[in-house]
C-alpha atoms as a PDB file:
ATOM      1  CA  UNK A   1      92.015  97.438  99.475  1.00  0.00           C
ATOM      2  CA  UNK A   2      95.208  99.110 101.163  1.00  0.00           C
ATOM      3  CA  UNK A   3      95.386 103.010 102.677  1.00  0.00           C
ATOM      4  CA  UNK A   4      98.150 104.679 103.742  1.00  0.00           C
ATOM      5  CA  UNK A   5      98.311 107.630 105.997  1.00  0.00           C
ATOM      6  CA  UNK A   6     101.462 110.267 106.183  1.00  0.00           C
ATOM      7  CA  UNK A   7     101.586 112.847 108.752  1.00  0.00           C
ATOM      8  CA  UNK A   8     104.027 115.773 107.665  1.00  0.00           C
ATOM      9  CA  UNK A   9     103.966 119.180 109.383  1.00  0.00           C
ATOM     10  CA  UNK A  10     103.869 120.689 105.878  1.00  0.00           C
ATOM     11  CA  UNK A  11     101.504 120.399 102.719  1.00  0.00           C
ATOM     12  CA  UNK A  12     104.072 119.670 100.213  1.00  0.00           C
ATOM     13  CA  UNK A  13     103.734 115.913  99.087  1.00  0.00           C
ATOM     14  CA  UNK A  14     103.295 114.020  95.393  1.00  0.00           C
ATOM     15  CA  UNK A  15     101.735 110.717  94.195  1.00  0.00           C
ATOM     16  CA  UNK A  16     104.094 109.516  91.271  1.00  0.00           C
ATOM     17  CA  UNK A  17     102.078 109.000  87.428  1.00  0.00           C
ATOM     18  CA  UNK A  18     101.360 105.845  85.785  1.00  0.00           C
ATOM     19  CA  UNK A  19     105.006 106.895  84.056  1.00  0.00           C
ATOM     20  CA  UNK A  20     106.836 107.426  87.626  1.00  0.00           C
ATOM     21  CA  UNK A  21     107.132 111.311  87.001  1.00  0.00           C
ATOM     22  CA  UNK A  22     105.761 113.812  89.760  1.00  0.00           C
ATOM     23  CA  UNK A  23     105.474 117.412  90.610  1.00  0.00           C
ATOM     24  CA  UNK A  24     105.947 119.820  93.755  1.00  0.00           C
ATOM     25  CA  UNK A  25     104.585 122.528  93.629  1.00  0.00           C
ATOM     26  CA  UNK A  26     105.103 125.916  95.024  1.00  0.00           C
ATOM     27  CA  UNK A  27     108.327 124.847  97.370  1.00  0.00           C
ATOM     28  CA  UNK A  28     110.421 127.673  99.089  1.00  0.00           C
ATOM     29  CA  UNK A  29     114.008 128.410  98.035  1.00  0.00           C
ATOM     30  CA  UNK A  30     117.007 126.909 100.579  1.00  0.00           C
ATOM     31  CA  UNK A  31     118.111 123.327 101.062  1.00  0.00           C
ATOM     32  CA  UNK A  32     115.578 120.888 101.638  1.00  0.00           C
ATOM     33  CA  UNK A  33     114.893 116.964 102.449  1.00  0.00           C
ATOM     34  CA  UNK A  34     113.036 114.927 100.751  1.00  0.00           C
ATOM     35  CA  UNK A  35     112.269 111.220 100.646  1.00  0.00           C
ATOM     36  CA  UNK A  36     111.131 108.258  98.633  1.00  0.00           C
ATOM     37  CA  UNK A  37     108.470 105.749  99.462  1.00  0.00           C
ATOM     38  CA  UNK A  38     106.959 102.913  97.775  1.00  0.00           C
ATOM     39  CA  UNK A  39     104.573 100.659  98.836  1.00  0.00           C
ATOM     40  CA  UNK A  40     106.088  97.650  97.822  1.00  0.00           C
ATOM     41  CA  UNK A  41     109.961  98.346  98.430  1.00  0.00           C
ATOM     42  CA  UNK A  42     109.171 101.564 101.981  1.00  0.00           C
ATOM     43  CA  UNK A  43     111.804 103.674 101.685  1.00  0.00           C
ATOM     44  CA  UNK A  44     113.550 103.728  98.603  1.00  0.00           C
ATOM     45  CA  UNK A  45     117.418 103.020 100.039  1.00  0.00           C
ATOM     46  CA  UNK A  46     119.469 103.858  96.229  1.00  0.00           C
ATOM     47  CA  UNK A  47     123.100 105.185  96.280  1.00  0.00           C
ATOM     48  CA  UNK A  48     123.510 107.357  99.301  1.00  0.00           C
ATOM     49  CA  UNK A  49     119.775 107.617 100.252  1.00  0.00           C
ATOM     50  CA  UNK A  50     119.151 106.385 103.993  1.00  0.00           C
ATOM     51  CA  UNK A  51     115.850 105.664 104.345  1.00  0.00           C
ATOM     52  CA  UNK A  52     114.686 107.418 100.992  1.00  0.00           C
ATOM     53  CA  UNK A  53     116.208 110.676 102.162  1.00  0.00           C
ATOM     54  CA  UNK A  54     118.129 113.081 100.135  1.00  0.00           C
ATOM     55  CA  UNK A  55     118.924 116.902 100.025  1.00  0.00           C
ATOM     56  CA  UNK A  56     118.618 119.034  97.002  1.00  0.00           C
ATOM     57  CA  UNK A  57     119.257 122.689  96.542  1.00  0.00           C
ATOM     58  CA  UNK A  58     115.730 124.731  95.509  1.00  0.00           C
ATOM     59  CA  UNK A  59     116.123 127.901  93.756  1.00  0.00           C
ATOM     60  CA  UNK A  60     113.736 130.099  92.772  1.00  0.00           C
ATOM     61  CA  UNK A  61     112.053 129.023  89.532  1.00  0.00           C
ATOM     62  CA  UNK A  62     111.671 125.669  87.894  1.00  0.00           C
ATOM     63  CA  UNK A  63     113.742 122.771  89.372  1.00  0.00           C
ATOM     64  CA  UNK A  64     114.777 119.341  88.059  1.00  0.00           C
ATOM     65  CA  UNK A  65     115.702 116.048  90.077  1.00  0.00           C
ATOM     66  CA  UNK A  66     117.499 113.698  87.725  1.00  0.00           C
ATOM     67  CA  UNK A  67     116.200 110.604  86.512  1.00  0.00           C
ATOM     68  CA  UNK A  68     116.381 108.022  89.501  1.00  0.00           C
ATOM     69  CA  UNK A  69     116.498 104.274  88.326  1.00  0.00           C
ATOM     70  CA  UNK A  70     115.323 101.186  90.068  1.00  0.00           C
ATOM     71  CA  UNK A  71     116.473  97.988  89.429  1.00  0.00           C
ATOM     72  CA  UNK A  72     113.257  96.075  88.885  1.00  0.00           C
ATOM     73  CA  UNK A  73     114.176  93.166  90.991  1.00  0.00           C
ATOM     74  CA  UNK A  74     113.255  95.875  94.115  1.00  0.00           C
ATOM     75  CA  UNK A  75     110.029  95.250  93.056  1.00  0.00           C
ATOM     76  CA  UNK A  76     109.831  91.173  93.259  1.00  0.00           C
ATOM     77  CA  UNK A  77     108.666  91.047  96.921  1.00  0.00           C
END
């Protein structure tokens, strides 16, 4: 059995579906950071992410990150 424990100074967090796809909720509008973890791989380093870190634009309403595809020999640790 494995835990893991993330400290963040905000609430806003997601745990991916069986299918990869997840949802946050209830973000505020500007420019924000975000970044990608798995447990096998950490931080998910693709294109120009450092450390699983990338900025996206939030507007008000519904917002999409494109599709984000990992080469499945990340996985073969």
């Amino acid at each position: 059995m494995k835990a893991y424990i993330v400290v963040r100074s905000n609430p806003y967090v997601a745990i991916s579906a069986a299918d990869g796809t997840f949802k946050l909720e209830n973000l505020p509008s500007g420019q924000l950071e975000f970044q990608a973890w798995h447990e096998k791989v950490g931080y998910l380093a693709v294109g120009k992410w450092k450390k699983g870190r990338f900025k996206m634009k939030i507007k008000a309403g519904e917002n999409k990150l494109k599709p984000v595809k990992l080469k499945p020999s990340l996985f073969k640790k």
